[in-house]
Structure formats: structure tokens, C-alpha cells
PDB file of N, CA and C in Angstrom:
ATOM      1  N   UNK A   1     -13.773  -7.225  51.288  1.00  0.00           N
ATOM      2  CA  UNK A   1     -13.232  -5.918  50.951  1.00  0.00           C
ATOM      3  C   UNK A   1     -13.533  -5.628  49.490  1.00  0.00           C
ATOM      4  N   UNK A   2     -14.186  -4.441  48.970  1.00  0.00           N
ATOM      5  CA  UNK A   2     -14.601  -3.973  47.520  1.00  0.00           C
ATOM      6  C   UNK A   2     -13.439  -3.373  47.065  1.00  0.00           C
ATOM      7  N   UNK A   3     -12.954  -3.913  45.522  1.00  0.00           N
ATOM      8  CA  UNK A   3     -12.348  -3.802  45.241  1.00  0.00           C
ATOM      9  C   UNK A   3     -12.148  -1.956  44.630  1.00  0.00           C
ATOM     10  N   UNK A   4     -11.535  -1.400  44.443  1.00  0.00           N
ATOM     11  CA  UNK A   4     -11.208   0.006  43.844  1.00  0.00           C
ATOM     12  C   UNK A   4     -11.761  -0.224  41.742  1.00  0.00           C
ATOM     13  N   UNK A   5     -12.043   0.820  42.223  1.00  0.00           N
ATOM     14  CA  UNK A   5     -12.667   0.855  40.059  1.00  0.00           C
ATOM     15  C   UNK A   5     -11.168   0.437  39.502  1.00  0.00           C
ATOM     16  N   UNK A   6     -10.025   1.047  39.899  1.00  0.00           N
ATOM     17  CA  UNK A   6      -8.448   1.010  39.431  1.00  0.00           C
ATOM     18  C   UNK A   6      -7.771  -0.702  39.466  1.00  0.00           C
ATOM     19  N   UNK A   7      -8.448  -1.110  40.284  1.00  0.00           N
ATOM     20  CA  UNK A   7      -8.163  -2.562  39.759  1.00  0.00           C
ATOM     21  C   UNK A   7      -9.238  -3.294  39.269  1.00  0.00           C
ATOM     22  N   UNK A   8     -10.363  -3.023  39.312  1.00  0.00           N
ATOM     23  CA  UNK A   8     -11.169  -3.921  37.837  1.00  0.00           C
ATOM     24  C   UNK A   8     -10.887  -3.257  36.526  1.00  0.00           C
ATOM     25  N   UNK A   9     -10.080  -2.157  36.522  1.00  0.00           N
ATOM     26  CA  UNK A   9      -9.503  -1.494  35.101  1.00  0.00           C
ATOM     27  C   UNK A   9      -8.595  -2.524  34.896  1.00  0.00           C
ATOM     28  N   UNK A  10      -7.596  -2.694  35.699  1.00  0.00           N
ATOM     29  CA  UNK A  10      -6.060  -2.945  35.534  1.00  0.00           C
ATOM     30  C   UNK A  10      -6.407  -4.583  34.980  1.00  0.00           C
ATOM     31  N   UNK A  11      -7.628  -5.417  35.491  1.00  0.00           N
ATOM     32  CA  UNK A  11      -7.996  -6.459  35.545  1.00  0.00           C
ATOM     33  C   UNK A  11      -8.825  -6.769  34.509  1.00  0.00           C
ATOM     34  N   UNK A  12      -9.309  -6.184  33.601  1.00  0.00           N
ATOM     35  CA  UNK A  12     -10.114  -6.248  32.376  1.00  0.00           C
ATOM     36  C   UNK A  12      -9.047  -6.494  31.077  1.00  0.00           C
ATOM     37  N   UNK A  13      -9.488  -7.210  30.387  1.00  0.00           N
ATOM     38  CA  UNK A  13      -8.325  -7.663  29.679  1.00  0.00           C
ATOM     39  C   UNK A  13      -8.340  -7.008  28.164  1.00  0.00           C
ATOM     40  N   UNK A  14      -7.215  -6.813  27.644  1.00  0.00           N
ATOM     41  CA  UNK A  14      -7.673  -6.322  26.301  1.00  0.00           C
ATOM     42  C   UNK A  14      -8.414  -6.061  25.172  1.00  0.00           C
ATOM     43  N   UNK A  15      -9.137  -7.466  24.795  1.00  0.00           N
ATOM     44  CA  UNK A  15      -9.963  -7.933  24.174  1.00  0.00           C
ATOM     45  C   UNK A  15     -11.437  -7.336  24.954  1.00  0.00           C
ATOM     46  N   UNK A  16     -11.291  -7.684  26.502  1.00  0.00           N
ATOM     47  CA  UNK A  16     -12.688  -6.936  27.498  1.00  0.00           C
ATOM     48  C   UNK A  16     -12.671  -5.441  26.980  1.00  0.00           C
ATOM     49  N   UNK A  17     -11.718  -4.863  27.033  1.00  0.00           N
ATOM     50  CA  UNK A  17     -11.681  -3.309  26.800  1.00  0.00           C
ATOM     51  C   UNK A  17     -12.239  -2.807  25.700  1.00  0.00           C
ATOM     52  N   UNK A  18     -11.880  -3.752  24.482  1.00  0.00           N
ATOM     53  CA  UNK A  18     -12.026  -3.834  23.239  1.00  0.00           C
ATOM     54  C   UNK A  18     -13.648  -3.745  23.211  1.00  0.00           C
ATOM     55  N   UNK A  19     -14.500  -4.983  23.872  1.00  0.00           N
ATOM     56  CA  UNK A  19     -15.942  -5.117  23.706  1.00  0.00           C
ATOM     57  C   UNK A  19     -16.337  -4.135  24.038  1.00  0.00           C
ATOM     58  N   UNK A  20     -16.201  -3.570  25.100  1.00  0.00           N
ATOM     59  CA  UNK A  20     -16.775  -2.606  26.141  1.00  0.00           C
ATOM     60  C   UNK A  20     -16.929  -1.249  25.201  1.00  0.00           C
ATOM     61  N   UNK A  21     -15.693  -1.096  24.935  1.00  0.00           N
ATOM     62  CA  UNK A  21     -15.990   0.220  23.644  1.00  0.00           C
ATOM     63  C   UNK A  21     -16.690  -0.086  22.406  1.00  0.00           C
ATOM     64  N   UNK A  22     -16.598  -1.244  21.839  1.00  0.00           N
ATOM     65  CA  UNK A  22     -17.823  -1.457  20.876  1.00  0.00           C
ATOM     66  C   UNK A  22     -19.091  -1.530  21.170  1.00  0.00           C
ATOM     67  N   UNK A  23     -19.756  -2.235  22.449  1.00  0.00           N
ATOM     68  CA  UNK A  23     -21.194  -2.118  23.341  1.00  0.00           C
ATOM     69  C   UNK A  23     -21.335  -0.588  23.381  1.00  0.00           C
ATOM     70  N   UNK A  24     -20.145   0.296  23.925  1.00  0.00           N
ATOM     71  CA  UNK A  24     -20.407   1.408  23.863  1.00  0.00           C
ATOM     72  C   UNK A  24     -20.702   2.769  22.679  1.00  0.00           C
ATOM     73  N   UNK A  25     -20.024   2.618  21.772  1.00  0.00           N
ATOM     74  CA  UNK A  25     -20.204   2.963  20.621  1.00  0.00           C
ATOM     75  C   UNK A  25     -21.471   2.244  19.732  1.00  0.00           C
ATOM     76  N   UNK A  26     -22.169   1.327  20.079  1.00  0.00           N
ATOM     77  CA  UNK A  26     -23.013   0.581  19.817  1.00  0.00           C
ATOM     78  C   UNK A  26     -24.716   1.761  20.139  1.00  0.00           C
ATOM     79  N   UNK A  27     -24.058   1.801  21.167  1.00  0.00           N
ATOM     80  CA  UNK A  27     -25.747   2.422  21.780  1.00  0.00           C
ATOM     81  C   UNK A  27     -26.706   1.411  22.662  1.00  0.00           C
ATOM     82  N   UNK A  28     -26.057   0.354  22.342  1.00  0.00           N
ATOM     83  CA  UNK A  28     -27.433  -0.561  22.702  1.00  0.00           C
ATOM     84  C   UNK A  28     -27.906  -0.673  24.071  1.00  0.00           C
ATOM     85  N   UNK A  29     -26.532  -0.423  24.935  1.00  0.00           N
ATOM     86  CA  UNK A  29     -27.021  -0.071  26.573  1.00  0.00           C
ATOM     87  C   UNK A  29     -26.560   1.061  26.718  1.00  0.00           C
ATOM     88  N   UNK A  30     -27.045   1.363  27.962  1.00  0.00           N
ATOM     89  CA  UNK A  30     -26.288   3.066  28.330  1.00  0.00           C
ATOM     90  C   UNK A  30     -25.124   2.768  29.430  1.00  0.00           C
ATOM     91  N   UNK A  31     -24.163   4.165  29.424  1.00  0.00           N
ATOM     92  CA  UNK A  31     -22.844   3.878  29.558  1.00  0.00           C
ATOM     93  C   UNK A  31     -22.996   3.630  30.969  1.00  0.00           C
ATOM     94  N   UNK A  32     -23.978   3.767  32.001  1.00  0.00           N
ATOM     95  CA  UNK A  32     -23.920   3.512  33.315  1.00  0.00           C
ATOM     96  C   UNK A  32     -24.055   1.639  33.515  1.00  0.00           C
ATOM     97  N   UNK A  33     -24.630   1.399  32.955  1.00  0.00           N
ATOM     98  CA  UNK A  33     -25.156  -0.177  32.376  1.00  0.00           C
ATOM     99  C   UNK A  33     -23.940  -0.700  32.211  1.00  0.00           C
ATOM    100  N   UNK A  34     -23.043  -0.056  31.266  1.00  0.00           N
ATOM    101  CA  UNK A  34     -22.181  -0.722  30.920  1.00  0.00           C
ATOM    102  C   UNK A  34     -20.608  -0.755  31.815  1.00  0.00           C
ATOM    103  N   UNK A  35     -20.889   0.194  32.381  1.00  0.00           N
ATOM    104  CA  UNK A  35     -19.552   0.375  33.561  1.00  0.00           C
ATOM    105  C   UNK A  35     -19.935  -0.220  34.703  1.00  0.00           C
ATOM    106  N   UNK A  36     -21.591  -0.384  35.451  1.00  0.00           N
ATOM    107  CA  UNK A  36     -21.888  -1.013  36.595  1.00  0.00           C
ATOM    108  C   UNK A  36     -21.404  -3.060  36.015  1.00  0.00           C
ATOM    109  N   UNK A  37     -21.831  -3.245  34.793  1.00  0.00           N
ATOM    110  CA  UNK A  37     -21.537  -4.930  34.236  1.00  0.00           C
ATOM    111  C   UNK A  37     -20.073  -5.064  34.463  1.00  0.00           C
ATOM    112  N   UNK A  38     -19.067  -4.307  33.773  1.00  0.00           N
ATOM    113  CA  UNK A  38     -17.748  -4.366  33.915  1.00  0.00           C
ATOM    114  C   UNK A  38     -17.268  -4.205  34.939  1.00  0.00           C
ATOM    115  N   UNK A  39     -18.005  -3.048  36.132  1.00  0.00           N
ATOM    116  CA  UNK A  39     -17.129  -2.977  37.292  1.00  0.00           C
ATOM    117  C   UNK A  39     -16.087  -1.684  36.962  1.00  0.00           C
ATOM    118  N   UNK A  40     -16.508  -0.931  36.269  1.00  0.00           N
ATOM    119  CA  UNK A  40     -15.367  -0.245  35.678  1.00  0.00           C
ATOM    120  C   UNK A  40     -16.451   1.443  35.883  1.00  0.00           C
ATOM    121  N   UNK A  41     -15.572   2.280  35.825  1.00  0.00           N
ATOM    122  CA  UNK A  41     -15.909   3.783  36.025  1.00  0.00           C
ATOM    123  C   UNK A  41     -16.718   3.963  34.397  1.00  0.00           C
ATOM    124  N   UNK A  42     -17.663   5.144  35.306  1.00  0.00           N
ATOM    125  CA  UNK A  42     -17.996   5.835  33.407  1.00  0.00           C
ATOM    126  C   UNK A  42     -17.099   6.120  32.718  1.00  0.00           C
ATOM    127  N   UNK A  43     -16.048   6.977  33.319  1.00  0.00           N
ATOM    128  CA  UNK A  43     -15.332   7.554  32.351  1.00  0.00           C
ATOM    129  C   UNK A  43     -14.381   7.241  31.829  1.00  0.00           C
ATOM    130  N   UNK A  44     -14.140   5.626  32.500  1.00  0.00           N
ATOM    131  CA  UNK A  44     -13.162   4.435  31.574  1.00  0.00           C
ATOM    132  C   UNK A  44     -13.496   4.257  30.341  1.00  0.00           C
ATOM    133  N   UNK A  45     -14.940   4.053  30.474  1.00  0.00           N
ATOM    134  CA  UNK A  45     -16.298   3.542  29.482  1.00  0.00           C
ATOM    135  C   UNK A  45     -16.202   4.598  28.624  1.00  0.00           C
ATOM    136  N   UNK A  46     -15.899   5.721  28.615  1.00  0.00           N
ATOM    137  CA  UNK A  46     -16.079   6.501  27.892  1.00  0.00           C
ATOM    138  C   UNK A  46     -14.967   7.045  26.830  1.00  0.00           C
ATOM    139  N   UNK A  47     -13.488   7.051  28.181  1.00  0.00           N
ATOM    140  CA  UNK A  47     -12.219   6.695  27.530  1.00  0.00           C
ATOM    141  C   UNK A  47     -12.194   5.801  26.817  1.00  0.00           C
ATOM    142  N   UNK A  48     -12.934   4.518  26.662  1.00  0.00           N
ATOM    143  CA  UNK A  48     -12.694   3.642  25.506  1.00  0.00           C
ATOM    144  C   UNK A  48     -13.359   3.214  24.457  1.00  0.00           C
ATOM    145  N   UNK A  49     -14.620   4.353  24.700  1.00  0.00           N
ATOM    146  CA  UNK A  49     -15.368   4.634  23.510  1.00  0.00           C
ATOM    147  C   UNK A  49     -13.992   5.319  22.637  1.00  0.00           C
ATOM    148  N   UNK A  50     -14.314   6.635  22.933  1.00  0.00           N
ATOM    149  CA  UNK A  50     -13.215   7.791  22.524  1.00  0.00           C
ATOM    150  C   UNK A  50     -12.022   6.970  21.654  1.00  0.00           C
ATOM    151  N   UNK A  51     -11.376   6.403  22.457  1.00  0.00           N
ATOM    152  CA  UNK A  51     -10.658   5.783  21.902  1.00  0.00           C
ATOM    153  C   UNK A  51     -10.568   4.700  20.289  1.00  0.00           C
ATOM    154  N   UNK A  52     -11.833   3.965  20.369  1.00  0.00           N
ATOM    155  CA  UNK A  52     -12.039   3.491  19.164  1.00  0.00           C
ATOM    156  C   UNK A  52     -12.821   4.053  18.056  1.00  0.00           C
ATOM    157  N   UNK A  53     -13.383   5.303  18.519  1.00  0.00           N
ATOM    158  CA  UNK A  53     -14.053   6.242  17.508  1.00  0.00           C
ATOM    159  C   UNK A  53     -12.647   6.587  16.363  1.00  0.00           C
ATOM    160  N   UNK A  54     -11.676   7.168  18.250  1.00  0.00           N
ATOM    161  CA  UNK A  54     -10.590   7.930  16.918  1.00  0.00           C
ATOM    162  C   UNK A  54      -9.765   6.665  15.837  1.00  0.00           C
ATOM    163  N   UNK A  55     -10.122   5.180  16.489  1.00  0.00           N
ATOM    164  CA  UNK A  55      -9.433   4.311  15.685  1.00  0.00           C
ATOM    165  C   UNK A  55     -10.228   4.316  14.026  1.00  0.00           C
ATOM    166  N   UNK A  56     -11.207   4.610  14.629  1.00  0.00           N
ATOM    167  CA  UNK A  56     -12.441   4.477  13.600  1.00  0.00           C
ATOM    168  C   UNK A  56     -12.274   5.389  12.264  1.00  0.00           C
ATOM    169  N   UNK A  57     -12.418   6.286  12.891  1.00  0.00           N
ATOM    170  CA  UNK A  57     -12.240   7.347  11.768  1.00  0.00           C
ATOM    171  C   UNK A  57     -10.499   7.599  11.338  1.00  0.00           C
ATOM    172  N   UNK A  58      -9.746   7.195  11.894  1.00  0.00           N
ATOM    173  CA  UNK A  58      -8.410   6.931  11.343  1.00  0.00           C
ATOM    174  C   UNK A  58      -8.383   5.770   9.773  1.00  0.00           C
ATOM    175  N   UNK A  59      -9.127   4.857  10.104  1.00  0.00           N
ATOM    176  CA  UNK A  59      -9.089   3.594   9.358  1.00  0.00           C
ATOM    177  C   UNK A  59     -10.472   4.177   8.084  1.00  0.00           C
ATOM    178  N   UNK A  60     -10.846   4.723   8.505  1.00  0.00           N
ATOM    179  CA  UNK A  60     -11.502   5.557   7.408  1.00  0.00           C
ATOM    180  C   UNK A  60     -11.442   6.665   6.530  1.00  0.00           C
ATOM    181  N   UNK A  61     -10.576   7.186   6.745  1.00  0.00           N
ATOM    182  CA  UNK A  61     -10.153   8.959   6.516  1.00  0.00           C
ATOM    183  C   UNK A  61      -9.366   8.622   5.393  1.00  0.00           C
ATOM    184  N   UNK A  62      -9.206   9.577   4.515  1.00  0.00           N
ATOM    185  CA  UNK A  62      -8.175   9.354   3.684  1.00  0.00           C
ATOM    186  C   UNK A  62      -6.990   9.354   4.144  1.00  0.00           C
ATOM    187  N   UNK A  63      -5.778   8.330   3.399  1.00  0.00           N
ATOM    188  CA  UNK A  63      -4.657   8.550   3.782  1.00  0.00           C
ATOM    189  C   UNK A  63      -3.585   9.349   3.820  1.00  0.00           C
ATOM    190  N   UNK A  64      -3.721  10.028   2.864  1.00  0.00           N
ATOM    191  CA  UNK A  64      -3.414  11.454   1.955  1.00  0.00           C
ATOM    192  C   UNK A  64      -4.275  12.042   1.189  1.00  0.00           C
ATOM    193  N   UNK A  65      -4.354  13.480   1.397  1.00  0.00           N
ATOM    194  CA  UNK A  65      -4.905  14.195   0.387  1.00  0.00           C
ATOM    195  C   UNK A  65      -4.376  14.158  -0.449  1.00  0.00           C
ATOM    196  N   UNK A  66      -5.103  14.537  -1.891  1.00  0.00           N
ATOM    197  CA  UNK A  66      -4.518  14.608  -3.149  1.00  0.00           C
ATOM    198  C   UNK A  66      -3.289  15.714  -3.596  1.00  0.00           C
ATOM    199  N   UNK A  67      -3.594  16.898  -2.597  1.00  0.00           N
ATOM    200  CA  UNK A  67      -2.312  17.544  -3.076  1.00  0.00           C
ATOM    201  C   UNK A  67      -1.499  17.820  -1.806  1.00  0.00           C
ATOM    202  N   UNK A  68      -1.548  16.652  -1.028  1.00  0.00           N
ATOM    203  CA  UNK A  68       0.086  17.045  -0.386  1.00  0.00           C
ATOM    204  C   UNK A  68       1.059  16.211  -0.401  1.00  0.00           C
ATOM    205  N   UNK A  69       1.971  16.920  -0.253  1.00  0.00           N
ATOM    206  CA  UNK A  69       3.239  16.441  -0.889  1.00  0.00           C
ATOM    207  C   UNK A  69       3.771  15.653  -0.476  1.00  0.00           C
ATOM    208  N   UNK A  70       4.108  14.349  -0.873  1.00  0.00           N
ATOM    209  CA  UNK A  70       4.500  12.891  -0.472  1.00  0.00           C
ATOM    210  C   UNK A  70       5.978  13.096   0.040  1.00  0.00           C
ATOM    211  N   UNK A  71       6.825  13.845  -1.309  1.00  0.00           N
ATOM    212  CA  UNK A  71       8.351  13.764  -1.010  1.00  0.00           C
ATOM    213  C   UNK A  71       9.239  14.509  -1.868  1.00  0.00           C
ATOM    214  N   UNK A  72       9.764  15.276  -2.026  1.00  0.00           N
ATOM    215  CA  UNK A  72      10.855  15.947  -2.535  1.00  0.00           C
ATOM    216  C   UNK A  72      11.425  15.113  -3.284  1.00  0.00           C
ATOM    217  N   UNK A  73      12.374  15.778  -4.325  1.00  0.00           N
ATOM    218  CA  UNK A  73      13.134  14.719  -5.400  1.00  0.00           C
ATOM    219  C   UNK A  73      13.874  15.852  -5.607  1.00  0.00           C
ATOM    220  N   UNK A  74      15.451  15.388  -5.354  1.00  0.00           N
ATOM    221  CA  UNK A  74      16.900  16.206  -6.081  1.00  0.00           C
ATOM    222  C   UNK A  74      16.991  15.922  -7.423  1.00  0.00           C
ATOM    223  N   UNK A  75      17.032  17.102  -8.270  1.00  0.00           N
ATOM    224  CA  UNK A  75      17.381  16.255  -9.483  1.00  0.00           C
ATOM    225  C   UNK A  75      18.434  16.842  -9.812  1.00  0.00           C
ATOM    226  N   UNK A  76      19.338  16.143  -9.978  1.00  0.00           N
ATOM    227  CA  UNK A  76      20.507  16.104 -10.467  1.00  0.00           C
ATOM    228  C   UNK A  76      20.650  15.902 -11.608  1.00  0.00           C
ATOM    229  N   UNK A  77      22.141  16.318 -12.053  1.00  0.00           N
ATOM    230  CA  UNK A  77      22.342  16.075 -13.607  1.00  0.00           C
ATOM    231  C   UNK A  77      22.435  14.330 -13.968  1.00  0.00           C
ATOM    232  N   UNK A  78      23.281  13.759 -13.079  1.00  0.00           N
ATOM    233  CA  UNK A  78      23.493  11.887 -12.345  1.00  0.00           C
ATOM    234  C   UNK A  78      21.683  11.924 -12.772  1.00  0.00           C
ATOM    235  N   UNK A  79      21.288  12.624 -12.037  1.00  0.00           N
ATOM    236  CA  UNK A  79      19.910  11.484 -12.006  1.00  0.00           C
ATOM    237  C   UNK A  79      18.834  11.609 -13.363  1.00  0.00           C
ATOM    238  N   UNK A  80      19.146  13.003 -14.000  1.00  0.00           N
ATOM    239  CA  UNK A  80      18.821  13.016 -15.433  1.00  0.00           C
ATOM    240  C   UNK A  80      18.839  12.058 -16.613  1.00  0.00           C
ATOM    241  N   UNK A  81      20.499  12.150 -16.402  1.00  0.00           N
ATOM    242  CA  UNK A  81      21.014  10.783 -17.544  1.00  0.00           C
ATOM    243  C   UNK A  81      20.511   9.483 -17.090  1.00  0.00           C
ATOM    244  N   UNK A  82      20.138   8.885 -15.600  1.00  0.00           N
ATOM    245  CA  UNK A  82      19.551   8.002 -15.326  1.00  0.00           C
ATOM    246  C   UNK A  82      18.237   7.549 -16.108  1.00  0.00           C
ATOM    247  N   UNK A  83      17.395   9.089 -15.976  1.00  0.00           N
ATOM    248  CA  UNK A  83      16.209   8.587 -16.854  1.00  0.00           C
ATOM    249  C   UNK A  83      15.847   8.672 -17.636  1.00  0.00           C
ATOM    250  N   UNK A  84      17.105   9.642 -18.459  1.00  0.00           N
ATOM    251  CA  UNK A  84      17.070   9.480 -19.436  1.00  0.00           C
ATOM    252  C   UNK A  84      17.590   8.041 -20.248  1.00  0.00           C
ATOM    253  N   UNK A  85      18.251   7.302 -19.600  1.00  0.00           N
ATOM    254  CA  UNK A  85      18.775   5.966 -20.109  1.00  0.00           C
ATOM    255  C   UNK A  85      17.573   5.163 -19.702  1.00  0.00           C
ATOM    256  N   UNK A  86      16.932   5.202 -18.606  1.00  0.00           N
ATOM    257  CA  UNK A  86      15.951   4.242 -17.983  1.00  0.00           C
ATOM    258  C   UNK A  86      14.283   4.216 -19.032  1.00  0.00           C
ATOM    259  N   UNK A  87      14.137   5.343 -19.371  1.00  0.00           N
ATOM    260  CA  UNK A  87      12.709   6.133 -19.828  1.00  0.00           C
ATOM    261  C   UNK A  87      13.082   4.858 -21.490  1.00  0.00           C
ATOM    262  N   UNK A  88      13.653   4.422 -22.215  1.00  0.00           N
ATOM    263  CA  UNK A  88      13.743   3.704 -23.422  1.00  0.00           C
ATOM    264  C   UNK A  88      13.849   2.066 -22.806  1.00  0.00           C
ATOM    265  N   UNK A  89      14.753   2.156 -22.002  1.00  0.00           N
ATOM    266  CA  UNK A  89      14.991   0.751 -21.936  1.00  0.00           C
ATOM    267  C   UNK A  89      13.901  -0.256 -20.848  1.00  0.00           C
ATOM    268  N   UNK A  90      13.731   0.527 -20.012  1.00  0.00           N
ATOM    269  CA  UNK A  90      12.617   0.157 -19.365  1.00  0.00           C
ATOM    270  C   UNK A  90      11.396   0.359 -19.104  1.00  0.00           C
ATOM    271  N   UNK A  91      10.946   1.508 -20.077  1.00  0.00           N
ATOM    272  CA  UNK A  91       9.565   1.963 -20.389  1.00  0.00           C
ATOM    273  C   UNK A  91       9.333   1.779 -21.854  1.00  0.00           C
ATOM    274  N   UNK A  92      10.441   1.525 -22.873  1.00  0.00           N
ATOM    275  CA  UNK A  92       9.948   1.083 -24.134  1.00  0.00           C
ATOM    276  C   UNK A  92       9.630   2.702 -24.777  1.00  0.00           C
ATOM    277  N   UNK A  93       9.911   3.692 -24.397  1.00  0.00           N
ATOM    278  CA  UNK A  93       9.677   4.932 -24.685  1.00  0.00           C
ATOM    279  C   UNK A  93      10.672   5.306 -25.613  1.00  0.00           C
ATOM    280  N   UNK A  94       9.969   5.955 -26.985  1.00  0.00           N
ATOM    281  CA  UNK A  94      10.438   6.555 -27.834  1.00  0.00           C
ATOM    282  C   UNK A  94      11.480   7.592 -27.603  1.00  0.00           C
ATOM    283  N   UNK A  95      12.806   8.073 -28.823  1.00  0.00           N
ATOM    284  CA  UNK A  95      13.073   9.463 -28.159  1.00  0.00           C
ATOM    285  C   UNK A  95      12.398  10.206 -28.667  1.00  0.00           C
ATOM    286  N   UNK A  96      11.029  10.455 -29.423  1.00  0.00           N
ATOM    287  CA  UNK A  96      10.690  11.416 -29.046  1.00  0.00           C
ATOM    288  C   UNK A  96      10.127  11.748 -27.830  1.00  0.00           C
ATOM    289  N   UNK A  97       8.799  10.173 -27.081  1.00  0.00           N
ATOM    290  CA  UNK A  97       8.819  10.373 -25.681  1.00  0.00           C
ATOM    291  C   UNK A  97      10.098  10.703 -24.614  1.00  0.00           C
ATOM    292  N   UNK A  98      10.855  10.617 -25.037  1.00  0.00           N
ATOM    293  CA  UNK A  98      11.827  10.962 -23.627  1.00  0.00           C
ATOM    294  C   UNK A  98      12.248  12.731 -24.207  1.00  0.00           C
ATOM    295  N   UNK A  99      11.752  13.027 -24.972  1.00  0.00           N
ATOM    296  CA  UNK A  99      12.123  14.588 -25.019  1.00  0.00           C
ATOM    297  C   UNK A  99      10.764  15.331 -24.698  1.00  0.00           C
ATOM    298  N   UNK A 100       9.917  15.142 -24.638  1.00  0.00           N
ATOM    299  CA  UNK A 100       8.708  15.188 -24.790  1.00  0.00           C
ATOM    300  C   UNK A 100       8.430  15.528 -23.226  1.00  0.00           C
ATOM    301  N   UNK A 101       8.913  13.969 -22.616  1.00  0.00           N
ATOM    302  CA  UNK A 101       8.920  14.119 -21.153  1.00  0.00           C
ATOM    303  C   UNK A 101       9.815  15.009 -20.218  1.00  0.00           C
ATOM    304  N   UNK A 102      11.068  15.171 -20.584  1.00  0.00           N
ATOM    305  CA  UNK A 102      11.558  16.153 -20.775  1.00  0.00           C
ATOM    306  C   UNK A 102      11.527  17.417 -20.591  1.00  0.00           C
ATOM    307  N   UNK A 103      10.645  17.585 -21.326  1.00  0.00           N
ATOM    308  CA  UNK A 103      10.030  19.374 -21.929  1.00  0.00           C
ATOM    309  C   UNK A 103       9.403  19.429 -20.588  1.00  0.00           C
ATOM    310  N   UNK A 104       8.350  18.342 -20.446  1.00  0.00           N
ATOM    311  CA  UNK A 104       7.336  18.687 -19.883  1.00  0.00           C
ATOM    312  C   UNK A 104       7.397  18.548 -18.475  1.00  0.00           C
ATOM    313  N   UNK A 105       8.756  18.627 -18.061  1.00  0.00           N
ATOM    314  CA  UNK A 105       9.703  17.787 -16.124  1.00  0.00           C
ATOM    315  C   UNK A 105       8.287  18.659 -15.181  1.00  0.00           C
ATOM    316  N   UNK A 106       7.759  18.100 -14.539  1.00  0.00           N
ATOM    317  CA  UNK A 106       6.993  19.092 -12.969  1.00  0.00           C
ATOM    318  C   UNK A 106       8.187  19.539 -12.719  1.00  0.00           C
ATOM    319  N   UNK A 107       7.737  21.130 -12.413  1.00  0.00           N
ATOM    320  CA  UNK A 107       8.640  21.753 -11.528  1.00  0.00           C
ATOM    321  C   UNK A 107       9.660  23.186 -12.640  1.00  0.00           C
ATOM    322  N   UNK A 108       9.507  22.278 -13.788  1.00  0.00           N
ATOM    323  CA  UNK A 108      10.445  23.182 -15.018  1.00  0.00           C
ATOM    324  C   UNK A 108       9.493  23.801 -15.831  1.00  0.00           C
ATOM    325  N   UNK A 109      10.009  25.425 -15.781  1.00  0.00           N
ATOM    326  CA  UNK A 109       9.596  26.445 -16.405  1.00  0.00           C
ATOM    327  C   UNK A 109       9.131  25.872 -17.564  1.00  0.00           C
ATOM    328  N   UNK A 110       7.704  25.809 -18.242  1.00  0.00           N
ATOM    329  CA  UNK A 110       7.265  25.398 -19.761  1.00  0.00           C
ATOM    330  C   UNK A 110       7.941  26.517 -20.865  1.00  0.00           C
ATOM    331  N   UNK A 111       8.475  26.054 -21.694  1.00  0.00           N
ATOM    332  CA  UNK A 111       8.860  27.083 -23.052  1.00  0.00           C
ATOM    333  C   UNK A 111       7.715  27.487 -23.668  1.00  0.00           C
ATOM    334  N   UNK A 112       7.908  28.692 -23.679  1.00  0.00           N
ATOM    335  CA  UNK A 112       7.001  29.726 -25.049  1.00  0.00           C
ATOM    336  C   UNK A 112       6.671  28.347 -26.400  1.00  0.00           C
ATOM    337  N   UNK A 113       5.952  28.941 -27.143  1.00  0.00           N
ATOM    338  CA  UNK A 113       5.883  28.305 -28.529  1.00  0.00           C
ATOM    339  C   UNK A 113       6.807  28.797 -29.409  1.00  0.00           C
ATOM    340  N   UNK A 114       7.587  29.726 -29.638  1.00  0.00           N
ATOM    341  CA  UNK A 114       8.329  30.538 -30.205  1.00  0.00           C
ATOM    342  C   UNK A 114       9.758  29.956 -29.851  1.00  0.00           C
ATOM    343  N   UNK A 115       9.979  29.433 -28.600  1.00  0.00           N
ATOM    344  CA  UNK A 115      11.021  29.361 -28.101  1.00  0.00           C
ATOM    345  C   UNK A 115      10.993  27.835 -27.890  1.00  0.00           C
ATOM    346  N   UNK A 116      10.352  26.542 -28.725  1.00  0.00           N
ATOM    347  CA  UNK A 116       9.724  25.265 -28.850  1.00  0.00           C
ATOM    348  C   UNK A 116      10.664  24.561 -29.783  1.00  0.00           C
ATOM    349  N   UNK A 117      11.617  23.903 -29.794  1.00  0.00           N
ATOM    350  CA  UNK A 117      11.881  23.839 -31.032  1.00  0.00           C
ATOM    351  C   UNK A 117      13.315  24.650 -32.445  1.00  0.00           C
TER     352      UNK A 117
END
């Protein structure tokens, strides 16, 4: 009795699945070649190309673009005096660096030159 394509799928083992899409993504045989060796449908063969392409280009892609936005930050008045106590003692930062930094918070309106001081 010949077995169904659905159980030489179910019967191919992870690591098999694994090759099969690299032979396939490979080029080196064609996908009929490679589904008649396995016992397995084209369009398994093809599902598991597909599949490690998109692994492919996942593990390649950037992880983030440069300008999107990682995460929000509350700032509080609590969390001000935090760095403002933290910015000397654990960065070794001057007060003029911690006013400086200060001035210059992302997110806070920059002062005029007139209005500097």
C-alpha cells in the first residue's frame, strides 16, 4: 500500500525539513527532484523553501530602523531630581554639564539666545 504525500510530511523529521529547504534554496536540483527524493509534494518543497527565505531575511534585516521609536519616557519631576543627582555622581559630570544637559532635554522647547541665561 503507497503511502499518502501527508504522511511522508508528517514523517520527515525536522532537521530533514530543514535540508530540504536549504537543497532548495540552493538551486542545485530542481524542486521536482527534490520532492520525488523526499517523497514529499512540490508544494511542501516549496513551503519550506518560503519558509527559510523569510528566516533568512529576518536574520538579516535590520533590527530597527534608526528613527523609530524604541520607547516613551515619563518625565517626571521624581525622575528629574534622579538625574539630576545621578548625571555627577555616576557620570562624573560637571554642574555645568548637568545644566547644559538640561537645557538641551529631547523633547524640550530650545530657549532663544536672548532668553539663555
Amino acid at each position: 500500500m503507497d503511502r499518502g504525500v501527508g504522511a511522508a510530511v508528517r514523517s520527515l523529521p525536522e532537521s530533514g525539513r530543514k535540508d530540504l529547504a536549504i537543497q532548495a534554496l540552493a538551486g542545485s536540483e530542481t524542486i521536482s527532484d527534490l520532492a520525488a527524493q523526499h517523497g514529499v509534494s512540490r508544494k511542501f518543497v516549496y513551503q519550506q523553501a518560503h519558509k527559510a527565505s523569510a528566516a533568512l531575511n529576518d536574520a538579516f534585516s535590520p533590527a530597527v530602523r534608526d528613527d523609530e521609536v524604541l520607547f516613551e519616557l515619563a518625565v517626571t519631576k521624581t525622575w528629574l531630581r534622579q538625574v539630576i543627582v545621578a548625571l555627577p555622581l555616576i557620570c562624573r559630570s560637571s554642574y555645568r554639564g548637568v545644566v547644559e544637559f538640561l537645557r538641551d532635554l529631547p523633547g524640550r522647547p530650545r530657549l532663544n539666545a536672548d532668553e539663555d541665561g
